[in-house]
PDB file of N, CA and C in Angstrom:
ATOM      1  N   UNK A   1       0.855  -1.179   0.000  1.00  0.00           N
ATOM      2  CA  UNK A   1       0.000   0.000   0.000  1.00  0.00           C
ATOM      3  C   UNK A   1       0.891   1.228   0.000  1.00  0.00           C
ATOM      4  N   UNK A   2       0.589   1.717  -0.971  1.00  0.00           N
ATOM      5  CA  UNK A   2       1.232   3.684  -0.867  1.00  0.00           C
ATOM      6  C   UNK A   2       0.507   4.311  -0.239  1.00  0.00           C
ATOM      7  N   UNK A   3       0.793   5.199   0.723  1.00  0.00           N
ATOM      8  CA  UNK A   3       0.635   6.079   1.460  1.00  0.00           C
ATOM      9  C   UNK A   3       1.288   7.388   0.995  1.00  0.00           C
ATOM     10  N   UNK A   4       0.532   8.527   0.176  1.00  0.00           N
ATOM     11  CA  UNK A   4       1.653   9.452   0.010  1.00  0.00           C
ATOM     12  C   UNK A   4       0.458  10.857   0.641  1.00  0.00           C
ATOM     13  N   UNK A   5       1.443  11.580   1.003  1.00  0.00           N
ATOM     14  CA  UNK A   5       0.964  13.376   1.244  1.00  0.00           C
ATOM     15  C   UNK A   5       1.028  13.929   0.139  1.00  0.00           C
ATOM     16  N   UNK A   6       1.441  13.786  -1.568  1.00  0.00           N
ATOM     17  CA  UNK A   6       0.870  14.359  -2.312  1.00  0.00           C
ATOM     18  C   UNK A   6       0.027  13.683  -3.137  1.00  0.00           C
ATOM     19  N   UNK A   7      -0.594  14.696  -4.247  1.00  0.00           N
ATOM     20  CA  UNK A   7      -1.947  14.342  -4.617  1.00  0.00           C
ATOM     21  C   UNK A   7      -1.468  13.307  -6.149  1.00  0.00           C
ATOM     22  N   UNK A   8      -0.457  12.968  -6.125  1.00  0.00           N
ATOM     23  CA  UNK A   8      -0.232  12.072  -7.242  1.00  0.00           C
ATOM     24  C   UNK A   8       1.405  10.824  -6.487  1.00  0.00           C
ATOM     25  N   UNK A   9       1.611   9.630  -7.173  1.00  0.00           N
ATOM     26  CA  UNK A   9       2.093   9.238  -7.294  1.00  0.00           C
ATOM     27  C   UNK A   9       3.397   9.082  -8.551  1.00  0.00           C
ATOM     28  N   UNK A  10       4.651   9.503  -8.525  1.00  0.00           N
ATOM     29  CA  UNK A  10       5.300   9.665  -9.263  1.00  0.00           C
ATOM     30  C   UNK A  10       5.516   8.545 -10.303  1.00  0.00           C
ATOM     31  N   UNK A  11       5.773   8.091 -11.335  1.00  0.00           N
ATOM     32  CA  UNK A  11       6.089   7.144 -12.237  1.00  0.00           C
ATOM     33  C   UNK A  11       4.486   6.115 -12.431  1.00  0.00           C
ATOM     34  N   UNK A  12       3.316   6.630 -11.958  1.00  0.00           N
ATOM     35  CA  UNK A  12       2.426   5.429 -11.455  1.00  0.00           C
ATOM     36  C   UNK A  12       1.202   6.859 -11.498  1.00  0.00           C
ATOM     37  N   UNK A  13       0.397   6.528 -12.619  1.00  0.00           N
ATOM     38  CA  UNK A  13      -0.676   7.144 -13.182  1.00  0.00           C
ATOM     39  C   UNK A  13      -2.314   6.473 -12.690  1.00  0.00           C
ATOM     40  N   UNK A  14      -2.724   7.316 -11.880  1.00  0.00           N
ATOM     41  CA  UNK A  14      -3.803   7.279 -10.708  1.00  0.00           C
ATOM     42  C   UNK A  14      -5.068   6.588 -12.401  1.00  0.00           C
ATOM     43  N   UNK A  15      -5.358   4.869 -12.123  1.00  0.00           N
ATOM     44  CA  UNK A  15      -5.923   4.358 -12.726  1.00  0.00           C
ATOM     45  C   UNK A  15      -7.526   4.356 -12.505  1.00  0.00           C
ATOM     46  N   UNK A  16      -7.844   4.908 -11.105  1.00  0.00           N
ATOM     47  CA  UNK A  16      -9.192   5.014 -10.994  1.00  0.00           C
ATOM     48  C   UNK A  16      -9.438   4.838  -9.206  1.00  0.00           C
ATOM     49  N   UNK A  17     -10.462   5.704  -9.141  1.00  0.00           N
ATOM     50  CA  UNK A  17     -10.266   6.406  -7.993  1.00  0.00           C
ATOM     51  C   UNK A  17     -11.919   5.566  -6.927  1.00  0.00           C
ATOM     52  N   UNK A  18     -11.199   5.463  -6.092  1.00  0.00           N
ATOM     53  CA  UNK A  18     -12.049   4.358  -4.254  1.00  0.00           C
ATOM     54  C   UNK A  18     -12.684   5.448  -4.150  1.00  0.00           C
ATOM     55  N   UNK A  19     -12.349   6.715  -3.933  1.00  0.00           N
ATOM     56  CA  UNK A  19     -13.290   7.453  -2.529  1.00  0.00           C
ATOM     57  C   UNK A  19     -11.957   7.902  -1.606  1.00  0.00           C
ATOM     58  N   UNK A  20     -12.750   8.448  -0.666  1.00  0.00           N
ATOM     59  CA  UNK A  20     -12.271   9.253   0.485  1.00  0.00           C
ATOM     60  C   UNK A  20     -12.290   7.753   1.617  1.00  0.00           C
ATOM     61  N   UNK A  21     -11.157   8.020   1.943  1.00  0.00           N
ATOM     62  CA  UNK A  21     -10.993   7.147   3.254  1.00  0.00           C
ATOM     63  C   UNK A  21     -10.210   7.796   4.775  1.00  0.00           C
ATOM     64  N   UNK A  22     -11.035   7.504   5.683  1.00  0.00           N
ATOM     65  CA  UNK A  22     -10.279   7.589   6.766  1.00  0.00           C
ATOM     66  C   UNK A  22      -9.689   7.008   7.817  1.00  0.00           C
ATOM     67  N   UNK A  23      -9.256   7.193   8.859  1.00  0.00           N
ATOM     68  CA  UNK A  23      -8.438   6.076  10.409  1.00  0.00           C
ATOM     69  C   UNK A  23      -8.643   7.286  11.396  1.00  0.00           C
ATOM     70  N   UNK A  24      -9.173   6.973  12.334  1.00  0.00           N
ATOM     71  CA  UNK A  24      -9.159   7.779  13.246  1.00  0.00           C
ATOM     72  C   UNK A  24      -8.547   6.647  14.659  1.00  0.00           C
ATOM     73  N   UNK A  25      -8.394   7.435  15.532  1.00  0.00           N
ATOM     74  CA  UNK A  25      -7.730   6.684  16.798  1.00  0.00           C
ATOM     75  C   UNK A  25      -8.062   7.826  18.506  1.00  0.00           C
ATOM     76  N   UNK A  26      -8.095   7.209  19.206  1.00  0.00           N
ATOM     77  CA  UNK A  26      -8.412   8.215  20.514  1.00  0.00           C
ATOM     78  C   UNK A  26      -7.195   7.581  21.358  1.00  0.00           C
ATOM     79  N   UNK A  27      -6.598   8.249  21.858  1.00  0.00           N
ATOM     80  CA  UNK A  27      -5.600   7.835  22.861  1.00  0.00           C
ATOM     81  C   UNK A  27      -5.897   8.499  24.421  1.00  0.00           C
ATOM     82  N   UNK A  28      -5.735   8.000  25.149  1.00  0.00           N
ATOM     83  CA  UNK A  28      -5.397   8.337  26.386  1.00  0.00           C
ATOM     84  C   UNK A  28      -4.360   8.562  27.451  1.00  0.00           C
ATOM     85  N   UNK A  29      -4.583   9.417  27.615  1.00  0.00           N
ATOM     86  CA  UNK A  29      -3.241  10.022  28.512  1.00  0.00           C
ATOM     87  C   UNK A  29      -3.381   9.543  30.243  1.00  0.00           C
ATOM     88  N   UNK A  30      -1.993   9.173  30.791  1.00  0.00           N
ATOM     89  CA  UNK A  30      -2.164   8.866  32.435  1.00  0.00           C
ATOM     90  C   UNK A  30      -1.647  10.370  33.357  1.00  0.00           C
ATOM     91  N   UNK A  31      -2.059   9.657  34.487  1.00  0.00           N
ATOM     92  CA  UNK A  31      -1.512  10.769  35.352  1.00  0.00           C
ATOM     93  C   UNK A  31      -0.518  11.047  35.013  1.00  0.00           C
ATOM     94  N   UNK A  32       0.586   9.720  35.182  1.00  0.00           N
ATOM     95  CA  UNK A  32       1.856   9.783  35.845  1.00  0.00           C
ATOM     96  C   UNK A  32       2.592  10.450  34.408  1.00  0.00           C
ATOM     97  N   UNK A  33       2.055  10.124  33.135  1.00  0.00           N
ATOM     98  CA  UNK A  33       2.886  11.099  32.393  1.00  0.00           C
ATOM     99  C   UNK A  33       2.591  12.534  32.326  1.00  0.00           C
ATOM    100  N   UNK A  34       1.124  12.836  32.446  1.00  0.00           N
ATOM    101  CA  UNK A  34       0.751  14.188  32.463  1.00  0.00           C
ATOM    102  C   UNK A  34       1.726  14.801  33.555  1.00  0.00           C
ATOM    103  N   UNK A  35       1.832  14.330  34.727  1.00  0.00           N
ATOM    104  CA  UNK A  35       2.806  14.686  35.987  1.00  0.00           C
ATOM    105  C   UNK A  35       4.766  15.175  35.450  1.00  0.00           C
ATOM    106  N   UNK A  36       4.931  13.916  34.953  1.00  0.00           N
ATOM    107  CA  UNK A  36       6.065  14.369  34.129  1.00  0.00           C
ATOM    108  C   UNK A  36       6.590  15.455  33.427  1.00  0.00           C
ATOM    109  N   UNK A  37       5.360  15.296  32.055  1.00  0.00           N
ATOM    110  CA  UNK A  37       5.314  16.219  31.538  1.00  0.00           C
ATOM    111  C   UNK A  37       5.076  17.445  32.183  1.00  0.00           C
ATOM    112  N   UNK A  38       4.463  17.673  32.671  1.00  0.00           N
ATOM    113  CA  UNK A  38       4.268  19.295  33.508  1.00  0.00           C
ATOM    114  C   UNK A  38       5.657  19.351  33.999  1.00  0.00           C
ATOM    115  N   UNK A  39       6.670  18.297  34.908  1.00  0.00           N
ATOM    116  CA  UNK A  39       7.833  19.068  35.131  1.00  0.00           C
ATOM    117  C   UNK A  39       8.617  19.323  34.156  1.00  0.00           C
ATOM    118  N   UNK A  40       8.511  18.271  32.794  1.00  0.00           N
ATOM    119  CA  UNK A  40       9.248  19.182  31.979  1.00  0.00           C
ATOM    120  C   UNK A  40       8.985  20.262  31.369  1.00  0.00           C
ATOM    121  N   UNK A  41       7.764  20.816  31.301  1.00  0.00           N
ATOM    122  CA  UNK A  41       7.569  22.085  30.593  1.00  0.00           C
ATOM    123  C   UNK A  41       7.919  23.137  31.598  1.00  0.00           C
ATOM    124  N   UNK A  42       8.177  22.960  32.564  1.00  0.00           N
ATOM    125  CA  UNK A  42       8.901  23.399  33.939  1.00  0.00           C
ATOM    126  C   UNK A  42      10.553  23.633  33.853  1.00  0.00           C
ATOM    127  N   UNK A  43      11.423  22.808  33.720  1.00  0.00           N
ATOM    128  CA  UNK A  43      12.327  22.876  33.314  1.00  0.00           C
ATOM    129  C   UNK A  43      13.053  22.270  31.790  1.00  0.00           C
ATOM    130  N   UNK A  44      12.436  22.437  31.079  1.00  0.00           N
ATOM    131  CA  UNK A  44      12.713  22.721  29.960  1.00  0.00           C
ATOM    132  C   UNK A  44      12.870  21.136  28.977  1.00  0.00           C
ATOM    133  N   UNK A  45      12.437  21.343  27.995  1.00  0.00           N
ATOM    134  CA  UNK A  45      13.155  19.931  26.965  1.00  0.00           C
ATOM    135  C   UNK A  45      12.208  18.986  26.421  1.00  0.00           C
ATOM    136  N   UNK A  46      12.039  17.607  25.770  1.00  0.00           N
ATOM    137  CA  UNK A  46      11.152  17.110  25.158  1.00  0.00           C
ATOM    138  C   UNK A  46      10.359  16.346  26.300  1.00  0.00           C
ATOM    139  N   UNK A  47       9.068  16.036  25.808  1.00  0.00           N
ATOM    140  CA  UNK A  47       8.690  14.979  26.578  1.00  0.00           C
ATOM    141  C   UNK A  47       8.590  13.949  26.117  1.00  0.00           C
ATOM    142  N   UNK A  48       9.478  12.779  26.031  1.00  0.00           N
ATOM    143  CA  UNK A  48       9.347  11.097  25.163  1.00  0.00           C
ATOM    144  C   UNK A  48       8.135  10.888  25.337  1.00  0.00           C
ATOM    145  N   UNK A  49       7.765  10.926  26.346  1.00  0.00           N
ATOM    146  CA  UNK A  49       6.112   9.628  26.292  1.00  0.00           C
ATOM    147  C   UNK A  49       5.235  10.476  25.532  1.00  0.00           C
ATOM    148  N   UNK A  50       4.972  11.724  25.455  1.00  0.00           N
ATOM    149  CA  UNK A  50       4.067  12.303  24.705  1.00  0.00           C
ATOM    150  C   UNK A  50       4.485  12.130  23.155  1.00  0.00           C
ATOM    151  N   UNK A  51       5.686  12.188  23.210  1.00  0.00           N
ATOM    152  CA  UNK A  51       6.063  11.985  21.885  1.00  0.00           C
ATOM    153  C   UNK A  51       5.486  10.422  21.027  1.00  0.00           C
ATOM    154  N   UNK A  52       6.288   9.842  22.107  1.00  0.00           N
ATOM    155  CA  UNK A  52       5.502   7.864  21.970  1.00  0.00           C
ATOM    156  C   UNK A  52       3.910   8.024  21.866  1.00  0.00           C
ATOM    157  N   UNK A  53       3.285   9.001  22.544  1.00  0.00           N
ATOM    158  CA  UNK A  53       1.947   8.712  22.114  1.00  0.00           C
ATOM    159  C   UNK A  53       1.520   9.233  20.988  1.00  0.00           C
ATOM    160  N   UNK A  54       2.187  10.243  20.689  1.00  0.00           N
ATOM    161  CA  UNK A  54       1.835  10.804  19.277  1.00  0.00           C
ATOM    162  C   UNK A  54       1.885   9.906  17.930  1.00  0.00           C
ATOM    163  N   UNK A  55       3.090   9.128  17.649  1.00  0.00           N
ATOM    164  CA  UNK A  55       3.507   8.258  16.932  1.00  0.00           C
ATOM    165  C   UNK A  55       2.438   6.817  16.929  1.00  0.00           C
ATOM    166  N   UNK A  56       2.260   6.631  18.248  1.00  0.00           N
ATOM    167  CA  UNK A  56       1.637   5.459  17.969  1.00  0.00           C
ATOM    168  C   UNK A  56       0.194   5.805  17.593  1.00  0.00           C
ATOM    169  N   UNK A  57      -0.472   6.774  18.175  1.00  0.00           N
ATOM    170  CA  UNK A  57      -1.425   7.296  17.390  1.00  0.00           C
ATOM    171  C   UNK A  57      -1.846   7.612  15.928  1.00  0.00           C
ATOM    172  N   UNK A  58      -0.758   7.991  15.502  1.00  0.00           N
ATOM    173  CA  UNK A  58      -0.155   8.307  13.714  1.00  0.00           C
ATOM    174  C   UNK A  58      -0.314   7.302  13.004  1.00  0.00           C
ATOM    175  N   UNK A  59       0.412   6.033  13.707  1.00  0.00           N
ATOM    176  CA  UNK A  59       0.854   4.877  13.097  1.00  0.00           C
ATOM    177  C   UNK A  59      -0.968   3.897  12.687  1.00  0.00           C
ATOM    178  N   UNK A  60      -1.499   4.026  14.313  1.00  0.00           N
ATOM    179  CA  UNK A  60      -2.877   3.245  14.617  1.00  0.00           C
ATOM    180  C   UNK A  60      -3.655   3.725  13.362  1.00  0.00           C
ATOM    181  N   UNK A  61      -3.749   4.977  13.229  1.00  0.00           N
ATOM    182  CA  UNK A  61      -4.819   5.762  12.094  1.00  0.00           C
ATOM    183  C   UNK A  61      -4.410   5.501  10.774  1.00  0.00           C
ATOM    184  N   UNK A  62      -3.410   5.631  10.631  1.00  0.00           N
ATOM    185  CA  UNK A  62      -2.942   5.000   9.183  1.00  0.00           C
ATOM    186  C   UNK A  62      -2.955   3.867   9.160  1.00  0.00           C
ATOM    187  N   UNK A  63      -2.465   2.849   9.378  1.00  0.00           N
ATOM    188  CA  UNK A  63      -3.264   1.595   9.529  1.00  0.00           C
ATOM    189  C   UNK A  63      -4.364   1.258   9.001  1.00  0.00           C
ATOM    190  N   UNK A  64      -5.529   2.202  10.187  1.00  0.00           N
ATOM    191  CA  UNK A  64      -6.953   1.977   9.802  1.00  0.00           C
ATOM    192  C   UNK A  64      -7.338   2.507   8.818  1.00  0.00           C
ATOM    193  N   UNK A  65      -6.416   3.414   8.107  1.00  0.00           N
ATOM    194  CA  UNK A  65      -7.122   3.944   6.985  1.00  0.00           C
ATOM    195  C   UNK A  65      -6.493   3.215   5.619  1.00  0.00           C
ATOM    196  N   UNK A  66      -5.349   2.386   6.229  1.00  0.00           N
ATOM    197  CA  UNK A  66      -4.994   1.799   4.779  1.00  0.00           C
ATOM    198  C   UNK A  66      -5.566   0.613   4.492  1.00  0.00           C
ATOM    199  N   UNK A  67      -5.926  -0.246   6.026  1.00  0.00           N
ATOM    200  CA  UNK A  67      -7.231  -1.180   5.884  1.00  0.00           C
ATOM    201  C   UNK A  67      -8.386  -0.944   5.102  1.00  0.00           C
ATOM    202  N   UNK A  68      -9.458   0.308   5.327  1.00  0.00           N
ATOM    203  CA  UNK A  68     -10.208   0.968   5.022  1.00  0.00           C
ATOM    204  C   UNK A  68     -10.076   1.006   3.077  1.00  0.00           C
ATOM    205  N   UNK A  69      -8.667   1.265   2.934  1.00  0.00           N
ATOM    206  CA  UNK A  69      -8.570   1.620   1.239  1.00  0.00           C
ATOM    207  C   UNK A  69      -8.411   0.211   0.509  1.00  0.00           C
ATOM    208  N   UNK A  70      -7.574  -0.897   1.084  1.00  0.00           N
ATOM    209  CA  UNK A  70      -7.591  -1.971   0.708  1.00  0.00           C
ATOM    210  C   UNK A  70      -9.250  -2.762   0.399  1.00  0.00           C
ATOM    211  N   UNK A  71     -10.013  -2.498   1.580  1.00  0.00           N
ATOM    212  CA  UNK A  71     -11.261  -3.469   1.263  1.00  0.00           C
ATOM    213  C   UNK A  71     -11.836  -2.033   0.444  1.00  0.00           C
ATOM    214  N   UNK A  72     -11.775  -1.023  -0.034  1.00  0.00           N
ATOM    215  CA  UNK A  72     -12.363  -0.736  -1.315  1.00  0.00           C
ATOM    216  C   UNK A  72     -11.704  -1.017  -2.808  1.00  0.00           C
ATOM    217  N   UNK A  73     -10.208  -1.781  -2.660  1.00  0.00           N
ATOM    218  CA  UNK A  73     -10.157  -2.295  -3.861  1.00  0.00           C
ATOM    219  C   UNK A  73      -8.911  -1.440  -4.628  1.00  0.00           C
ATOM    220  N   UNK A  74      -8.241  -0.613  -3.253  1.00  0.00           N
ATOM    221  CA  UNK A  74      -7.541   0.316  -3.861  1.00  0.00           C
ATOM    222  C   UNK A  74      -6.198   0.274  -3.453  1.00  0.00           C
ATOM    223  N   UNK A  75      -5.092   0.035  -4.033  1.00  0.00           N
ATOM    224  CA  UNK A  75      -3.481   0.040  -3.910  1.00  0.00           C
ATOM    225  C   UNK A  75      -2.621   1.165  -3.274  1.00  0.00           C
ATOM    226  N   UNK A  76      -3.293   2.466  -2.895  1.00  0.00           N
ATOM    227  CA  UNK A  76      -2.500   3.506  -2.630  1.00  0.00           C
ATOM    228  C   UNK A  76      -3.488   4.506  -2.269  1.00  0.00           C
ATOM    229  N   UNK A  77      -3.577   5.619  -1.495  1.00  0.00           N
ATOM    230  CA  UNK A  77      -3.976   6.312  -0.866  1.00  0.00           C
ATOM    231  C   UNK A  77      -3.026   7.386  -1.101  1.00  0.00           C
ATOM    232  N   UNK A  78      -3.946   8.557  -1.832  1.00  0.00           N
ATOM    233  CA  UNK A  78      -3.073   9.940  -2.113  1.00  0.00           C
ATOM    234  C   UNK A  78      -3.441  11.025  -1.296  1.00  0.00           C
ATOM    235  N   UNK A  79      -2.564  12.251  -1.656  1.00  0.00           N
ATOM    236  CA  UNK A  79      -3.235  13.410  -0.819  1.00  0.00           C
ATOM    237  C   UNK A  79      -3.695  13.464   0.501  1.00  0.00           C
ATOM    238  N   UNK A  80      -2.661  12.359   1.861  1.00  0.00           N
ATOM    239  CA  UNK A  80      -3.267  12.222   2.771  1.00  0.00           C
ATOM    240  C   UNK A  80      -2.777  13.294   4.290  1.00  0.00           C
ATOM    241  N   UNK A  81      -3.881  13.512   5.272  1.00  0.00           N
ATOM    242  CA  UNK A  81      -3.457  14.685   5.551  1.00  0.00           C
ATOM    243  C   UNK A  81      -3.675  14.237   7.623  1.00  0.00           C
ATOM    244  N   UNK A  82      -2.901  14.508   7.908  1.00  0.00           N
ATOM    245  CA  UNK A  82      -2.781  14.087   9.445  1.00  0.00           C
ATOM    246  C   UNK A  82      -3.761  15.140  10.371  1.00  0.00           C
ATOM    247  N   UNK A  83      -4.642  15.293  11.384  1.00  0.00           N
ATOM    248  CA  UNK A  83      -4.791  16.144  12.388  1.00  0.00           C
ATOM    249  C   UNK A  83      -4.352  15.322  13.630  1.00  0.00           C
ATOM    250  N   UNK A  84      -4.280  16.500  14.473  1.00  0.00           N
ATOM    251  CA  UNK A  84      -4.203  15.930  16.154  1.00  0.00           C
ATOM    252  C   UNK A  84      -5.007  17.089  16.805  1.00  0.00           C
ATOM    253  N   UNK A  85      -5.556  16.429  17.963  1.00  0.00           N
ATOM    254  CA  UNK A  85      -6.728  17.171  18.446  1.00  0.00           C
ATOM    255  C   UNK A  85      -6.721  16.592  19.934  1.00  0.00           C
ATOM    256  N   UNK A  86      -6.550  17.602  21.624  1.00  0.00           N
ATOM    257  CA  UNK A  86      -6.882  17.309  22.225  1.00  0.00           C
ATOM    258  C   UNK A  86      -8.745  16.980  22.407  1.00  0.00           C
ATOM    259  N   UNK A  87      -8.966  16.214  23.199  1.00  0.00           N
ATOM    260  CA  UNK A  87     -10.529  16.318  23.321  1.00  0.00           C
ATOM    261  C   UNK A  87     -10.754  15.886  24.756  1.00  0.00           C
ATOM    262  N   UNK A  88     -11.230  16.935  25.484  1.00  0.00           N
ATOM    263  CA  UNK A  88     -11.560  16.726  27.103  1.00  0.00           C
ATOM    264  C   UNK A  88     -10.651  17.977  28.053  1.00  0.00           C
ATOM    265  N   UNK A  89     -11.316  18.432  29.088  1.00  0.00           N
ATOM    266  CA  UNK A  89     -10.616  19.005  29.951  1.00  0.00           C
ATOM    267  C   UNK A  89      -9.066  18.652  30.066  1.00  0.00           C
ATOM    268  N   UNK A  90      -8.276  19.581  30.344  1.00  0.00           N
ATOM    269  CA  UNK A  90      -6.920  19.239  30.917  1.00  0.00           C
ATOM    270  C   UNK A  90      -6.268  18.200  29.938  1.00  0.00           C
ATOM    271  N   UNK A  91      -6.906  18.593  28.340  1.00  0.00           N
ATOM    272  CA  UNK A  91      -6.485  17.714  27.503  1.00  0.00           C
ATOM    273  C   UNK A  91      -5.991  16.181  27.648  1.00  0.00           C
ATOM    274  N   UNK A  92      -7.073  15.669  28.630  1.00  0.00           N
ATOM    275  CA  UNK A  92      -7.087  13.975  28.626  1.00  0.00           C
ATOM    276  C   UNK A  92      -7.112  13.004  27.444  1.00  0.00           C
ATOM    277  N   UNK A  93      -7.585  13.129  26.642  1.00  0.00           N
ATOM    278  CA  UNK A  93      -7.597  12.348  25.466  1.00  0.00           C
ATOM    279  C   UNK A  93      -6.951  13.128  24.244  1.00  0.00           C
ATOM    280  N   UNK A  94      -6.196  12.442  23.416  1.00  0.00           N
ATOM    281  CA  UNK A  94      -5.714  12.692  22.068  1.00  0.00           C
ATOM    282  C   UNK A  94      -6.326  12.037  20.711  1.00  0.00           C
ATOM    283  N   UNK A  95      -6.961  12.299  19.828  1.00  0.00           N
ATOM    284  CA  UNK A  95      -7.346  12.195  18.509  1.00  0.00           C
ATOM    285  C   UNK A  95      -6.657  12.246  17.587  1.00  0.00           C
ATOM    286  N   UNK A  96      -6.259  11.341  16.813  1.00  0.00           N
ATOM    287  CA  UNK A  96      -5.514  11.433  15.462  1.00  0.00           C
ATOM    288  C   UNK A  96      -6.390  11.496  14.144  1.00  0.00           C
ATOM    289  N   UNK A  97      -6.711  12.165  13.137  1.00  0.00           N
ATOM    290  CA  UNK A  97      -7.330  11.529  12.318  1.00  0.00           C
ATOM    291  C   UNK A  97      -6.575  11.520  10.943  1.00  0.00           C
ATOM    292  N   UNK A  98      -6.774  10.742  10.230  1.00  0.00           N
ATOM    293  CA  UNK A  98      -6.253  10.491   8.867  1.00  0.00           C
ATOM    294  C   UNK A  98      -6.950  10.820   7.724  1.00  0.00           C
ATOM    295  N   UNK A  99      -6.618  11.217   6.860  1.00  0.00           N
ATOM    296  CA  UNK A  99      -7.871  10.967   5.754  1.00  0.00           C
ATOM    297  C   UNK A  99      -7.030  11.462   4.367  1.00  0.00           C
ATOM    298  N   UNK A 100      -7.724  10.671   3.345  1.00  0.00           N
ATOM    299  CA  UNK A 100      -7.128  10.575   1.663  1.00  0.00           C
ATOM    300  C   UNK A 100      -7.746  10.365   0.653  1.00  0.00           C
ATOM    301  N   UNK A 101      -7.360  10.425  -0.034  1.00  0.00           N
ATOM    302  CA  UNK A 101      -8.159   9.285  -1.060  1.00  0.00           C
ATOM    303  C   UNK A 101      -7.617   8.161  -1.657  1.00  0.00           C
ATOM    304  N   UNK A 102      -8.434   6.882  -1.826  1.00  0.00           N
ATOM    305  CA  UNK A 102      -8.173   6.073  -1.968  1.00  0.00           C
ATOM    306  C   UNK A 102      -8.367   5.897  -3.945  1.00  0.00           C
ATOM    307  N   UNK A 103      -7.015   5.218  -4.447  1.00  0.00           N
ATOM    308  CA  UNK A 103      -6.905   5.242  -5.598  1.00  0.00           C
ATOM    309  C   UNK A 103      -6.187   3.961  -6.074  1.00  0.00           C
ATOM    310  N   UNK A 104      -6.417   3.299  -7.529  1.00  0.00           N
ATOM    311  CA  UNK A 104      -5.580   1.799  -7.980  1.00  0.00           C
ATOM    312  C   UNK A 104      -4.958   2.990  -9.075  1.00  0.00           C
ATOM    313  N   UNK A 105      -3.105   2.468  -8.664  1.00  0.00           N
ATOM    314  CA  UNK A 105      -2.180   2.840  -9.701  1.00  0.00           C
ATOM    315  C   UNK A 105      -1.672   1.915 -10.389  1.00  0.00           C
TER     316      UNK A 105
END
């Protein structure tokens, strides 16, 4: 499966087009990293686990959206475009969503 962020595939001429597909994913955040994290935005620098959740979130949604393009029959997914979105007070939950279109090259 191709996965690309632009709206064509190079050498490989978009033969006919699935539809719009998406992957969405909800993640959840714990105390003990929210705790962390607050001291590092405190004294300064990255936070890994937020980072780890970001990624695996990324990874989960694409996934589901390349599942999603396969059972319509389609080899590659163009033009695809990432959000992230807290959702909940004190930004408890994280949202990834995916979305493209699904195309046979």
């Amino acid at each position: 499966m191709v996965i690309t962020t632009t709206p064509t595939v190079e050498g490989h001429p978009i033969r006919e087009y699935k539809g719009l597909v998406t992957g969405e994913t909800i993640l959840g955040t714990n105390i003990f990293r929210d705790f962390f994290a607050g001291i590092r935005d405190i004294v300064g620098g990255r936070s890994s686990s937020y980072e780890e959740v970001l990624v695996k979130g990324k990874e989960t949604a694409i996934r589901e959206m390349a599942d999603r393009a396969r059972a319509m029959g389609a080899n590659a997914v163009v033009g695809v475009d990432i959000d992230y979105e807290s959702i909940g007070g004190e930004s408890a939950l994280l949202m990834v969503a995916v979305s493209g279109t699904a195309v046979v090259i």
